[in-house]
PDB file of N, CA and C in Angstrom:
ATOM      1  N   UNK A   1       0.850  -1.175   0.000  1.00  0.00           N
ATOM      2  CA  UNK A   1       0.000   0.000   0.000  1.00  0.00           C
ATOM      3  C   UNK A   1       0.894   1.235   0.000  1.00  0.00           C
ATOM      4  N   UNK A   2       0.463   2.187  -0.872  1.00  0.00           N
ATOM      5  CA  UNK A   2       1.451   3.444  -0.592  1.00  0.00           C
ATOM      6  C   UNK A   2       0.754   4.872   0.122  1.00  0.00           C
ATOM      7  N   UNK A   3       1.933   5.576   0.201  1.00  0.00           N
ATOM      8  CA  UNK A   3       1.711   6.525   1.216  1.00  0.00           C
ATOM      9  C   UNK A   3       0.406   7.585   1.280  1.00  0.00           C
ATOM     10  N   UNK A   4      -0.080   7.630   0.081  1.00  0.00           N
ATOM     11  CA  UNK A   4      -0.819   8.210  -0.448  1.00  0.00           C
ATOM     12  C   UNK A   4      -2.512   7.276   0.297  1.00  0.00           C
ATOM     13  N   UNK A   5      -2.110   6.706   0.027  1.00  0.00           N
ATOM     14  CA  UNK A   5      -3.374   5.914  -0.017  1.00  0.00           C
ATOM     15  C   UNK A   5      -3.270   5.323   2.180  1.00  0.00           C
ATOM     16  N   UNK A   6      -2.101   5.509   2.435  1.00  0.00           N
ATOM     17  CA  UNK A   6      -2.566   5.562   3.741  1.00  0.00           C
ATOM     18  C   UNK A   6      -2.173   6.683   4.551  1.00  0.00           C
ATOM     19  N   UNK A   7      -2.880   7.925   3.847  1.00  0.00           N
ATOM     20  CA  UNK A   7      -3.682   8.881   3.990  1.00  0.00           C
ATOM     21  C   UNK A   7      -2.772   9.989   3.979  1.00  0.00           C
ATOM     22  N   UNK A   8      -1.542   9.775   3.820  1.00  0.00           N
ATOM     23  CA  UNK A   8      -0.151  10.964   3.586  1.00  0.00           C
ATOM     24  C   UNK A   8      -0.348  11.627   2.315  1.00  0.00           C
ATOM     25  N   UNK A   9      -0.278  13.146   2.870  1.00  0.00           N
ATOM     26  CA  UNK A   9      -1.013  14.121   1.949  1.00  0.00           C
ATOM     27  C   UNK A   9      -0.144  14.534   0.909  1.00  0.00           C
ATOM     28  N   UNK A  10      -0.008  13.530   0.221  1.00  0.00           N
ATOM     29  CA  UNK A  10       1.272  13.435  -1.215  1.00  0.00           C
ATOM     30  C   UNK A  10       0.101  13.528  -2.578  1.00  0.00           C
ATOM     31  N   UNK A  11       0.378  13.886  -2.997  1.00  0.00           N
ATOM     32  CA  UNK A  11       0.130  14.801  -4.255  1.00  0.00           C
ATOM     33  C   UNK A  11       0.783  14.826  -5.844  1.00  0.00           C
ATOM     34  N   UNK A  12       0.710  13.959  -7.068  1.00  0.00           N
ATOM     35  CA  UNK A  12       1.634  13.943  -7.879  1.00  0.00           C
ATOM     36  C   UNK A  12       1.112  15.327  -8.719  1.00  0.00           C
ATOM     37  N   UNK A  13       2.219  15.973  -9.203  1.00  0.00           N
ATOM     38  CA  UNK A  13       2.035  17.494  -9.864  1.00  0.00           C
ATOM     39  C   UNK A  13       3.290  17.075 -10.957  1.00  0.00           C
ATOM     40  N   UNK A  14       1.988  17.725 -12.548  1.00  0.00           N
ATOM     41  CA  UNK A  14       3.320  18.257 -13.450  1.00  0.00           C
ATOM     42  C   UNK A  14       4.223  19.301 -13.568  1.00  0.00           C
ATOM     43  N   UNK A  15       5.526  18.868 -13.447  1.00  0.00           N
ATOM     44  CA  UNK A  15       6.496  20.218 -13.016  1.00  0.00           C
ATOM     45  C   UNK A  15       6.316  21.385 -14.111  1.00  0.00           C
ATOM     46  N   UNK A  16       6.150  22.396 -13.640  1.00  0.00           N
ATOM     47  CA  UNK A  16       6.912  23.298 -14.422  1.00  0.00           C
ATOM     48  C   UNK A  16       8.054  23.803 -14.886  1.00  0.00           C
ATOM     49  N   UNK A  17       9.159  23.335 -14.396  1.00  0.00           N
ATOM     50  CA  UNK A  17      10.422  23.633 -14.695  1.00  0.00           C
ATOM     51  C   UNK A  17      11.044  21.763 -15.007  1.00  0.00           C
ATOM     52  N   UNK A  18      11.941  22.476 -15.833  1.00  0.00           N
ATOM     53  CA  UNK A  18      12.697  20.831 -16.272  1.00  0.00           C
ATOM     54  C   UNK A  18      13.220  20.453 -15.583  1.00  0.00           C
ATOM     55  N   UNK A  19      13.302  18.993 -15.046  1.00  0.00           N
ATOM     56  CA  UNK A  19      13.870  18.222 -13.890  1.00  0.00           C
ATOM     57  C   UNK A  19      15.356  17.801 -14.845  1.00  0.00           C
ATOM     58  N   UNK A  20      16.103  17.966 -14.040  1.00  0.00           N
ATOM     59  CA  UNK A  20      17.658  17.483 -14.569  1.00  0.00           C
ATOM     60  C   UNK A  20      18.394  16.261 -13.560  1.00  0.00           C
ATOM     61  N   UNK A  21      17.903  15.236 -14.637  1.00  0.00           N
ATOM     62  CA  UNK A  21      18.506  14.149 -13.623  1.00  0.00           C
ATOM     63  C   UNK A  21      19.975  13.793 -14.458  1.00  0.00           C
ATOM     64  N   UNK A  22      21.091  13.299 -13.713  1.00  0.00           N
ATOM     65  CA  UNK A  22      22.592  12.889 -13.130  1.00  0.00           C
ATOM     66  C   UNK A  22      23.121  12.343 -12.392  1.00  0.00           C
ATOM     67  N   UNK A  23      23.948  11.462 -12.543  1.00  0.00           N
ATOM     68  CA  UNK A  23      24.432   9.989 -11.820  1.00  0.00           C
ATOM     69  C   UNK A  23      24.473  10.945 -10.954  1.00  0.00           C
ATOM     70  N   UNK A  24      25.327  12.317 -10.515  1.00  0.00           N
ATOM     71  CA  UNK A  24      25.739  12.786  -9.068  1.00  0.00           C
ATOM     72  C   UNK A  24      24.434  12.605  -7.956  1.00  0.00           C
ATOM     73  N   UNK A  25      23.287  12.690  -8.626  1.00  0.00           N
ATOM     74  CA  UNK A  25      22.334  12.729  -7.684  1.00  0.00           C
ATOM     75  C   UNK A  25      21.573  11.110  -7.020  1.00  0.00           C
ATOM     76  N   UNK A  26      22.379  10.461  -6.940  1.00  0.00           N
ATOM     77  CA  UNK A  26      22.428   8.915  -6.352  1.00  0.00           C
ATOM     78  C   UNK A  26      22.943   9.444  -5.200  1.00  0.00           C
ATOM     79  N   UNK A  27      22.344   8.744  -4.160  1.00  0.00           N
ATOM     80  CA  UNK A  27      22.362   8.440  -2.867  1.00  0.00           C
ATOM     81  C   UNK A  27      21.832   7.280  -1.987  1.00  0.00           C
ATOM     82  N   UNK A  28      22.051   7.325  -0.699  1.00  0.00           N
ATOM     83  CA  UNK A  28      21.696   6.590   0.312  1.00  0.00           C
ATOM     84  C   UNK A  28      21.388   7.416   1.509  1.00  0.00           C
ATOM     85  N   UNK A  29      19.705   7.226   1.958  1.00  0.00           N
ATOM     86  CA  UNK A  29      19.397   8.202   2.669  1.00  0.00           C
ATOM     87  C   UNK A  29      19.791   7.668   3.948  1.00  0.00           C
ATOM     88  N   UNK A  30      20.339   8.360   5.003  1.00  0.00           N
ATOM     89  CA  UNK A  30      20.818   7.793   6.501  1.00  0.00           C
ATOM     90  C   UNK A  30      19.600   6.642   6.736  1.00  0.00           C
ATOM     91  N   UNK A  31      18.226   6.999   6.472  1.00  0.00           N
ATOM     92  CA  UNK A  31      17.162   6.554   7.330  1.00  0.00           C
ATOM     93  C   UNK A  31      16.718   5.590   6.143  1.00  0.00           C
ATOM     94  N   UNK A  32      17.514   4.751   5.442  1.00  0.00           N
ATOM     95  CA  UNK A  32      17.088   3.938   4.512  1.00  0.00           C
ATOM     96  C   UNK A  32      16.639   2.826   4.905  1.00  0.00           C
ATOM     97  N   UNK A  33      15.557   2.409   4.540  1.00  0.00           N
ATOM     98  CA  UNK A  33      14.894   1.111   4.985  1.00  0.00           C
ATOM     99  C   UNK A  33      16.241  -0.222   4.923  1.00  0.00           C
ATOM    100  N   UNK A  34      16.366  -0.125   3.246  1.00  0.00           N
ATOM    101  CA  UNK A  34      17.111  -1.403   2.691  1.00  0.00           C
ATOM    102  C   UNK A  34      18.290  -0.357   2.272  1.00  0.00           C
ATOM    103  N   UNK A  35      19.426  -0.184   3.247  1.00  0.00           N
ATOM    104  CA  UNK A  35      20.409   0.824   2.706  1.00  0.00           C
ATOM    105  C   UNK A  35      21.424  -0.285   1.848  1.00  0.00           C
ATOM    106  N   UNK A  36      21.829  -1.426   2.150  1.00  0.00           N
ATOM    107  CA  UNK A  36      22.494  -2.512   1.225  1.00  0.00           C
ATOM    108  C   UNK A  36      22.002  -2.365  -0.134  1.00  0.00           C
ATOM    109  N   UNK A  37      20.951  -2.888  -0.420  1.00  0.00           N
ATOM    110  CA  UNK A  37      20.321  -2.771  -1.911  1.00  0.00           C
ATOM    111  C   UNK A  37      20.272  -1.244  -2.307  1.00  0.00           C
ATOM    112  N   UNK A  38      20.117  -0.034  -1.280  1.00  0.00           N
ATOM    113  CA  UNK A  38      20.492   0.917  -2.028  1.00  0.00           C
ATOM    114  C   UNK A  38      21.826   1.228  -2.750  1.00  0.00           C
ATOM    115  N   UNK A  39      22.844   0.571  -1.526  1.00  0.00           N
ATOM    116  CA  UNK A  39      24.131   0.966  -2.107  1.00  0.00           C
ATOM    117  C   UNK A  39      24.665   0.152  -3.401  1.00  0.00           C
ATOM    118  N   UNK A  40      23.958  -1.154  -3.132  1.00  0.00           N
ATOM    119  CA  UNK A  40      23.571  -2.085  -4.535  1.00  0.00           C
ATOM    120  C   UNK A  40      23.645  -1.268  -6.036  1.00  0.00           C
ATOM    121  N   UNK A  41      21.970  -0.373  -5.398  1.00  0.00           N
ATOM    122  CA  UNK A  41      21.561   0.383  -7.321  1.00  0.00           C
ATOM    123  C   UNK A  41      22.333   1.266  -7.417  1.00  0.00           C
ATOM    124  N   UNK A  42      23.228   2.014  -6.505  1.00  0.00           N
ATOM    125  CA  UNK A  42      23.855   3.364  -6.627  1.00  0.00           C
ATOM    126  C   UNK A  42      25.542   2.614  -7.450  1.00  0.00           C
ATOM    127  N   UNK A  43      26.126   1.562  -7.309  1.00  0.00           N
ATOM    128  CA  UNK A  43      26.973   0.939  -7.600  1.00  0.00           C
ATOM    129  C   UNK A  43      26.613   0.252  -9.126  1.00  0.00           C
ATOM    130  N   UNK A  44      25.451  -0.440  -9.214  1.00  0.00           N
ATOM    131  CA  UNK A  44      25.155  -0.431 -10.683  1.00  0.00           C
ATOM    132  C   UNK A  44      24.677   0.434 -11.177  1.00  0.00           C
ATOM    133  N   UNK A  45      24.225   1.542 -11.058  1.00  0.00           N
ATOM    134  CA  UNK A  45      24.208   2.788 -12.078  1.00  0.00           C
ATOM    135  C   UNK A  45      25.482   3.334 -12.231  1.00  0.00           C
ATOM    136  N   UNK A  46      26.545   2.702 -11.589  1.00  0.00           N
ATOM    137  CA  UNK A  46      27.813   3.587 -11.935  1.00  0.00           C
ATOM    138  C   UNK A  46      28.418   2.083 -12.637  1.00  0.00           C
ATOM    139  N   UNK A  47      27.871   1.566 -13.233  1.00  0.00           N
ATOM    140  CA  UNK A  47      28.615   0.301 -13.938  1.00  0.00           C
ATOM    141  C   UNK A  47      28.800   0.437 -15.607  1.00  0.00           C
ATOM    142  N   UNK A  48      29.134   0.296 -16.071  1.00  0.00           N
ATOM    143  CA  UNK A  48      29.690   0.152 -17.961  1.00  0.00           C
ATOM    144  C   UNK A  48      27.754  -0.547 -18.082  1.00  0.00           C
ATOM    145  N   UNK A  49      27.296  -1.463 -17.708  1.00  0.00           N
ATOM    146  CA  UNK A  49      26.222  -1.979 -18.020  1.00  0.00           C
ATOM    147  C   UNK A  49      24.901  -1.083 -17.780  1.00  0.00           C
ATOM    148  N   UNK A  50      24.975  -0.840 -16.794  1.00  0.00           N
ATOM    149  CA  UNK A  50      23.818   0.685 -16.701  1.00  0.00           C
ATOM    150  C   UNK A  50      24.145   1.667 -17.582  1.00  0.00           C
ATOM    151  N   UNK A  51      25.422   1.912 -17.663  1.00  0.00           N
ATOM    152  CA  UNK A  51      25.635   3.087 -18.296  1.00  0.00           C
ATOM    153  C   UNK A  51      25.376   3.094 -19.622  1.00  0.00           C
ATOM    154  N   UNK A  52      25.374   1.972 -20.308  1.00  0.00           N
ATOM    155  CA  UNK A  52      24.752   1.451 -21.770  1.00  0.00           C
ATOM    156  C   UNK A  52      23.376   1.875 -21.663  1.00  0.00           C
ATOM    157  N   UNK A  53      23.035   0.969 -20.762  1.00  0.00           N
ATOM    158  CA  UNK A  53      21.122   1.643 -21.137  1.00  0.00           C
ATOM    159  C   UNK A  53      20.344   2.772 -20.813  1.00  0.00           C
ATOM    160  N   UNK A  54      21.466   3.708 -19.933  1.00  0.00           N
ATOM    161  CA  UNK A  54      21.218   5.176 -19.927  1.00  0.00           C
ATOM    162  C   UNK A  54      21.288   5.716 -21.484  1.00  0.00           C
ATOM    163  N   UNK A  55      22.146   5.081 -21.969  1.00  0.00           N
ATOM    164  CA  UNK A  55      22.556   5.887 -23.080  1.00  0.00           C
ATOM    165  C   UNK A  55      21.921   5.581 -24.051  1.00  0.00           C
ATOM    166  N   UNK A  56      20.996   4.390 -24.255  1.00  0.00           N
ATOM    167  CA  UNK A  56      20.983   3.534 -24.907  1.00  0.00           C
ATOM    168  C   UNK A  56      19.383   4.855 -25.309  1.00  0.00           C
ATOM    169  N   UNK A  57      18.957   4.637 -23.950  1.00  0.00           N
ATOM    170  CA  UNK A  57      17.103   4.961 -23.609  1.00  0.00           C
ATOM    171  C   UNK A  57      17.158   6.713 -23.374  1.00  0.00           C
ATOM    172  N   UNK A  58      18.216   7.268 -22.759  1.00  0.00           N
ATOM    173  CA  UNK A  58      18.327   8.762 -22.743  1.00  0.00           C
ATOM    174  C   UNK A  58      19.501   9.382 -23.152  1.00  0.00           C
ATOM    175  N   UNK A  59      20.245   8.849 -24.329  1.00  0.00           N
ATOM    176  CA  UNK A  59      21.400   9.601 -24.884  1.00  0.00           C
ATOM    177  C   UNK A  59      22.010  10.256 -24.018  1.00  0.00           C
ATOM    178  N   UNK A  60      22.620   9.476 -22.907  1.00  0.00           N
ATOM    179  CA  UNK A  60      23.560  10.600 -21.907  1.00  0.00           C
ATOM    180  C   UNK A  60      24.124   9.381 -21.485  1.00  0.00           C
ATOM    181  N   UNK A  61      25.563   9.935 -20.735  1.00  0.00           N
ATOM    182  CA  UNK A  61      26.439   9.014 -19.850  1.00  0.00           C
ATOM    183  C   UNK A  61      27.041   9.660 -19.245  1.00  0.00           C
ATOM    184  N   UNK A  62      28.101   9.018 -17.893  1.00  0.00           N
ATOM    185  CA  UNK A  62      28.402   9.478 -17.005  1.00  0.00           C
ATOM    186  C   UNK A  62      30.023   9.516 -17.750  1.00  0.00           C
ATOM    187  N   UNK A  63      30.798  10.855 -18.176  1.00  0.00           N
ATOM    188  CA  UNK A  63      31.734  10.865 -18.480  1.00  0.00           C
ATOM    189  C   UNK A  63      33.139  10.075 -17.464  1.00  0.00           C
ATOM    190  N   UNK A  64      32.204  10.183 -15.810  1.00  0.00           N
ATOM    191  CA  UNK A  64      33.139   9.584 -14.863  1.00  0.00           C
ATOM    192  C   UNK A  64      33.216   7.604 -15.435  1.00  0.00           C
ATOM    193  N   UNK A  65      32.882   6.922 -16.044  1.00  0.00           N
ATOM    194  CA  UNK A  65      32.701   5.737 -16.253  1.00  0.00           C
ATOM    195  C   UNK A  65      33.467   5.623 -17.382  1.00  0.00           C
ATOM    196  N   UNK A  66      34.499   4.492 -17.111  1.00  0.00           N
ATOM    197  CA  UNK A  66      35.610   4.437 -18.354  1.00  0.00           C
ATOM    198  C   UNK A  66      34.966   3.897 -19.644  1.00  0.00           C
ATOM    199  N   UNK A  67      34.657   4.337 -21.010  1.00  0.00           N
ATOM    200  CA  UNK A  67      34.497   3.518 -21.922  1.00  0.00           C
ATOM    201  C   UNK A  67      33.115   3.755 -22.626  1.00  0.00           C
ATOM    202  N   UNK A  68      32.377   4.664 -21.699  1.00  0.00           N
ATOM    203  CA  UNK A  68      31.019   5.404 -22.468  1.00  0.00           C
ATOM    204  C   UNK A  68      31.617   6.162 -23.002  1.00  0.00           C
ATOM    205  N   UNK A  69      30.412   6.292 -23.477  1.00  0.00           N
ATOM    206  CA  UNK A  69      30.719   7.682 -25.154  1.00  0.00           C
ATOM    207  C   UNK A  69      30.942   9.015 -24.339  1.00  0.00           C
ATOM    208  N   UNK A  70      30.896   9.259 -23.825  1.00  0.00           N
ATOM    209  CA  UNK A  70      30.693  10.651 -22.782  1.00  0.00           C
ATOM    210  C   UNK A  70      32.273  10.568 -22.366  1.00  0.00           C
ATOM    211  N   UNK A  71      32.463   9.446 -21.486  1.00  0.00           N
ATOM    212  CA  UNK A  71      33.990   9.201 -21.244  1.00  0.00           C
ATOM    213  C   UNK A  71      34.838   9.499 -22.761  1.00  0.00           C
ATOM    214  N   UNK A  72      34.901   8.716 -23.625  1.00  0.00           N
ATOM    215  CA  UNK A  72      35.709   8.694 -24.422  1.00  0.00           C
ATOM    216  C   UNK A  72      35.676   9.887 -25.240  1.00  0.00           C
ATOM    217  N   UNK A  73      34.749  10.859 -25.301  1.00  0.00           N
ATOM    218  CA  UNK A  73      34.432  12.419 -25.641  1.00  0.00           C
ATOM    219  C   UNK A  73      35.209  13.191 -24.946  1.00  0.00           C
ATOM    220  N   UNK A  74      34.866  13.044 -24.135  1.00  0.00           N
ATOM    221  CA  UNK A  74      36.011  13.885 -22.946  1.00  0.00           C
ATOM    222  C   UNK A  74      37.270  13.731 -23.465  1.00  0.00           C
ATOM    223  N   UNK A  75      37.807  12.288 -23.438  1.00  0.00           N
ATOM    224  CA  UNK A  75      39.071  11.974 -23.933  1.00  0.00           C
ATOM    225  C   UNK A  75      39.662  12.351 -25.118  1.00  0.00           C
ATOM    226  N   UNK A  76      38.981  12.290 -25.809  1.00  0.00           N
ATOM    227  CA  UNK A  76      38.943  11.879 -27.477  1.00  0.00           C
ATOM    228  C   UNK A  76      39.576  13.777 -27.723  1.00  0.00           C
ATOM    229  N   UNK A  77      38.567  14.361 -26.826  1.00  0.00           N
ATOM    230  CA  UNK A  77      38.896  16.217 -27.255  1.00  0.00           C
ATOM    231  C   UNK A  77      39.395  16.582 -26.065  1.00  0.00           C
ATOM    232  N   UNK A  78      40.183  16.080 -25.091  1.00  0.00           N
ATOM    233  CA  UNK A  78      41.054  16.673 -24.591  1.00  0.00           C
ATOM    234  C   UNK A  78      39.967  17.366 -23.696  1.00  0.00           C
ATOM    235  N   UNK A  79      39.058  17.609 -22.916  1.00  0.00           N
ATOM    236  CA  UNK A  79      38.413  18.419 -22.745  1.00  0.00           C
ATOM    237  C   UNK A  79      39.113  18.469 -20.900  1.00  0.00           C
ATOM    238  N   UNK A  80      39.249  19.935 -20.158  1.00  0.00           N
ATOM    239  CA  UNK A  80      39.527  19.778 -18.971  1.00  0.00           C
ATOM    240  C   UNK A  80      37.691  20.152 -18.333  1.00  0.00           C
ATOM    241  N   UNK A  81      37.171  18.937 -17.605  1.00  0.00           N
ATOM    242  CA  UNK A  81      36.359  19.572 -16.822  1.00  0.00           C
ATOM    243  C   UNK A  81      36.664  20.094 -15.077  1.00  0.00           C
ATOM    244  N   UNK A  82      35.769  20.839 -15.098  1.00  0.00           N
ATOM    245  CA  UNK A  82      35.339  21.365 -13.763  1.00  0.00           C
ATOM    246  C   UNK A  82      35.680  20.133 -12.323  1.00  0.00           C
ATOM    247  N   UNK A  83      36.244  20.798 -11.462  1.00  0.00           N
ATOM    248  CA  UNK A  83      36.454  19.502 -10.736  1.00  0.00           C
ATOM    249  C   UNK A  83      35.056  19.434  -9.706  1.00  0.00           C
ATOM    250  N   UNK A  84      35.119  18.159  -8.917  1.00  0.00           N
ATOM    251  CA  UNK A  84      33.625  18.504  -8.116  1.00  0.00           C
ATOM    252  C   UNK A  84      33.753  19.525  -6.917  1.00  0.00           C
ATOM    253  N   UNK A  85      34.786  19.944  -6.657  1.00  0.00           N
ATOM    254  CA  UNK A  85      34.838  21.392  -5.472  1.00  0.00           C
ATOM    255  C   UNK A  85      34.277  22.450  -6.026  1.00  0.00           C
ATOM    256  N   UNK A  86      34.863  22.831  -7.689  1.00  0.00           N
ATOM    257  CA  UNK A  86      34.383  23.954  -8.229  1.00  0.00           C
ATOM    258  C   UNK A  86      33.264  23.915  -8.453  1.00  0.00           C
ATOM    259  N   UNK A  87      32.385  23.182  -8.464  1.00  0.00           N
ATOM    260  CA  UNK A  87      31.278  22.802  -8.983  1.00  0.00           C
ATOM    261  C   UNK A  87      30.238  23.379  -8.227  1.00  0.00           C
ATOM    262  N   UNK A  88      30.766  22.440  -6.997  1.00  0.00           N
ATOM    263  CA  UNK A  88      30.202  23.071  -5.863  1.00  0.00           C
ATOM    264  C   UNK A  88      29.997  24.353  -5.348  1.00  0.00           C
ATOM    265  N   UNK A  89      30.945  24.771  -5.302  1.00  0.00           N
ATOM    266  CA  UNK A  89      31.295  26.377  -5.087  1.00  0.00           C
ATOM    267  C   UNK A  89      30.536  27.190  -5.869  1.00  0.00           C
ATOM    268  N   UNK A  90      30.411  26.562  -7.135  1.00  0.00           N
ATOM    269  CA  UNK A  90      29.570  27.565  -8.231  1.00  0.00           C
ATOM    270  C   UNK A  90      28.106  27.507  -8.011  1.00  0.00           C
ATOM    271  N   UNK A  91      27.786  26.437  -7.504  1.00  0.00           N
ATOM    272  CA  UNK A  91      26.542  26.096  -6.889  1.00  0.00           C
ATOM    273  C   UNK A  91      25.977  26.763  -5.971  1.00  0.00           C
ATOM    274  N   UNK A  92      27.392  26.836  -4.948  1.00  0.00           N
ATOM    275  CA  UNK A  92      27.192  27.605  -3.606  1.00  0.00           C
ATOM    276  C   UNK A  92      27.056  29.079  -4.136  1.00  0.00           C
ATOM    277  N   UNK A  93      27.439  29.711  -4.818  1.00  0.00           N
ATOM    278  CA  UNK A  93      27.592  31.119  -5.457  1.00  0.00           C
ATOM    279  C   UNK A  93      26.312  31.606  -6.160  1.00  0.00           C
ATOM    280  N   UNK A  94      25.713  30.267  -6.377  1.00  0.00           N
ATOM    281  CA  UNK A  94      24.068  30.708  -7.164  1.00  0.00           C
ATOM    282  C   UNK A  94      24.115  30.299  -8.677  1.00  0.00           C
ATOM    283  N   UNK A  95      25.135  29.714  -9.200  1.00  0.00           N
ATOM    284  CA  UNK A  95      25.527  29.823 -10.416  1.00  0.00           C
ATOM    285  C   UNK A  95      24.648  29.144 -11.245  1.00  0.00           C
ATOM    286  N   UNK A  96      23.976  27.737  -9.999  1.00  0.00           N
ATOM    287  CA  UNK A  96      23.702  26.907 -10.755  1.00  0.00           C
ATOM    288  C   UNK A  96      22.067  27.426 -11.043  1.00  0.00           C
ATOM    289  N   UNK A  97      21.401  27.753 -10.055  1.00  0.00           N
ATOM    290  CA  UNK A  97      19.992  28.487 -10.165  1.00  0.00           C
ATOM    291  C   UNK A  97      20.105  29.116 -11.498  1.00  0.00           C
ATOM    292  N   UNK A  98      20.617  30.332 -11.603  1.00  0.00           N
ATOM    293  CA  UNK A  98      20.747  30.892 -12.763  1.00  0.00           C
ATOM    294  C   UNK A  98      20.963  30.095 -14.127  1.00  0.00           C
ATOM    295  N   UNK A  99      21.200  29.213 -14.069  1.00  0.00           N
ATOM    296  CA  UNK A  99      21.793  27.776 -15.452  1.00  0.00           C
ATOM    297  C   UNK A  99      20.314  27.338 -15.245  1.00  0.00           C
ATOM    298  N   UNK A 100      19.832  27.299 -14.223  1.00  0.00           N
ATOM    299  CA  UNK A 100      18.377  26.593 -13.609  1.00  0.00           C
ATOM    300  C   UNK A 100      17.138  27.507 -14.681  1.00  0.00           C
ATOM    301  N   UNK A 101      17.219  28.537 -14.653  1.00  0.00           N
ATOM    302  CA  UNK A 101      16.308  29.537 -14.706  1.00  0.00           C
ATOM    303  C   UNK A 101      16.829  30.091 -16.537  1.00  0.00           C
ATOM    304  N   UNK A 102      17.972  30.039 -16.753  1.00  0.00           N
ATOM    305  CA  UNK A 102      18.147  30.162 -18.308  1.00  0.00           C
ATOM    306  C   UNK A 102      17.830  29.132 -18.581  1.00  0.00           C
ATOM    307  N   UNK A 103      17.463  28.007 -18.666  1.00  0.00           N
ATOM    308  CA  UNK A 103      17.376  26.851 -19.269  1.00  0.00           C
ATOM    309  C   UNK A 103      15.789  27.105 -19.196  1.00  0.00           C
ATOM    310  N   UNK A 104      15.258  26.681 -17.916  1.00  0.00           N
ATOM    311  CA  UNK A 104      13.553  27.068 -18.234  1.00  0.00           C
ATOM    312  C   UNK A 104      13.443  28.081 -19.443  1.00  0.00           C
ATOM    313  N   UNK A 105      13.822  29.367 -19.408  1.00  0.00           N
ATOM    314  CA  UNK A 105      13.442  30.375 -20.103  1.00  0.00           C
ATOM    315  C   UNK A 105      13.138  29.889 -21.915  1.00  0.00           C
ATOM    316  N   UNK A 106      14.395  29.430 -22.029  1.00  0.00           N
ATOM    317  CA  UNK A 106      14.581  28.681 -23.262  1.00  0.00           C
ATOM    318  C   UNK A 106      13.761  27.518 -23.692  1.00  0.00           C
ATOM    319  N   UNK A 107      13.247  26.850 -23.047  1.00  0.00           N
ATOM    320  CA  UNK A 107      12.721  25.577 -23.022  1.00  0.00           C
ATOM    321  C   UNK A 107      11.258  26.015 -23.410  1.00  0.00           C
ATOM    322  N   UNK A 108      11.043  27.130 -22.920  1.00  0.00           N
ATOM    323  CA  UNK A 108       9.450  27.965 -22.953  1.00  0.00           C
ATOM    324  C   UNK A 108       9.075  28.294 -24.117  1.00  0.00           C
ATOM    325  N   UNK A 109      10.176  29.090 -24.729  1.00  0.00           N
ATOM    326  CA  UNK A 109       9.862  29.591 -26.079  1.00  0.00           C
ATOM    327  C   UNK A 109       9.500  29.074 -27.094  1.00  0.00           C
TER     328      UNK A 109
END
């Protein structure tokens, strides 16, 4: 039975803004029921075999994974990315909202 239905005031809504999903956003919540099998799916989504059928079903890959197309792009052009501190930082700075909010804008038109 789900939460909804025993009586938790959850609500499914179509977003208005584009959801941006990315391997970075895998986790394990402290208060995880089955935290093993979480750390399970978070370990095969970072596998060469997940990473095929990401790519396969949403044309994207995790450039961190040796041997996807994303990886070997990176490679292939030399490209230096962003490390994950800066990333952060740029995040922390607002940078990313703003990337958040140009992207909606665009997406609208």
């Amino acid at each position: 039975m789900g939460w909804q239905a025993k009586g938790a005031p959850l609500v499914g809504l179509t977003a208005s803004d584009p959801v941006l999903t990315s391997y970075f956003q895998l986790g394990v919540p402290k208060n995880s029921a089955h935290p093993n099998l979480a750390k399970l799916f978070v370990a095969f989504m970072a596998s060469p075999e997940a990473q095929r059928i990401i790519d396969k079903y949403e044309k994207r890959s995790s450039h961190l994974v040796v041997g996807t197309r994303m990886a070997n792009y990176v490679q292939d052009n030399r490209l230096k990315l962003q490390s994950a501190a800066e990333l952060i930082a740029s995040y922390h700075e607002g940078k990313g909202l703003e990337f958040r909010a140009e992207l909606t804008k665009m997406l609208k038109q």
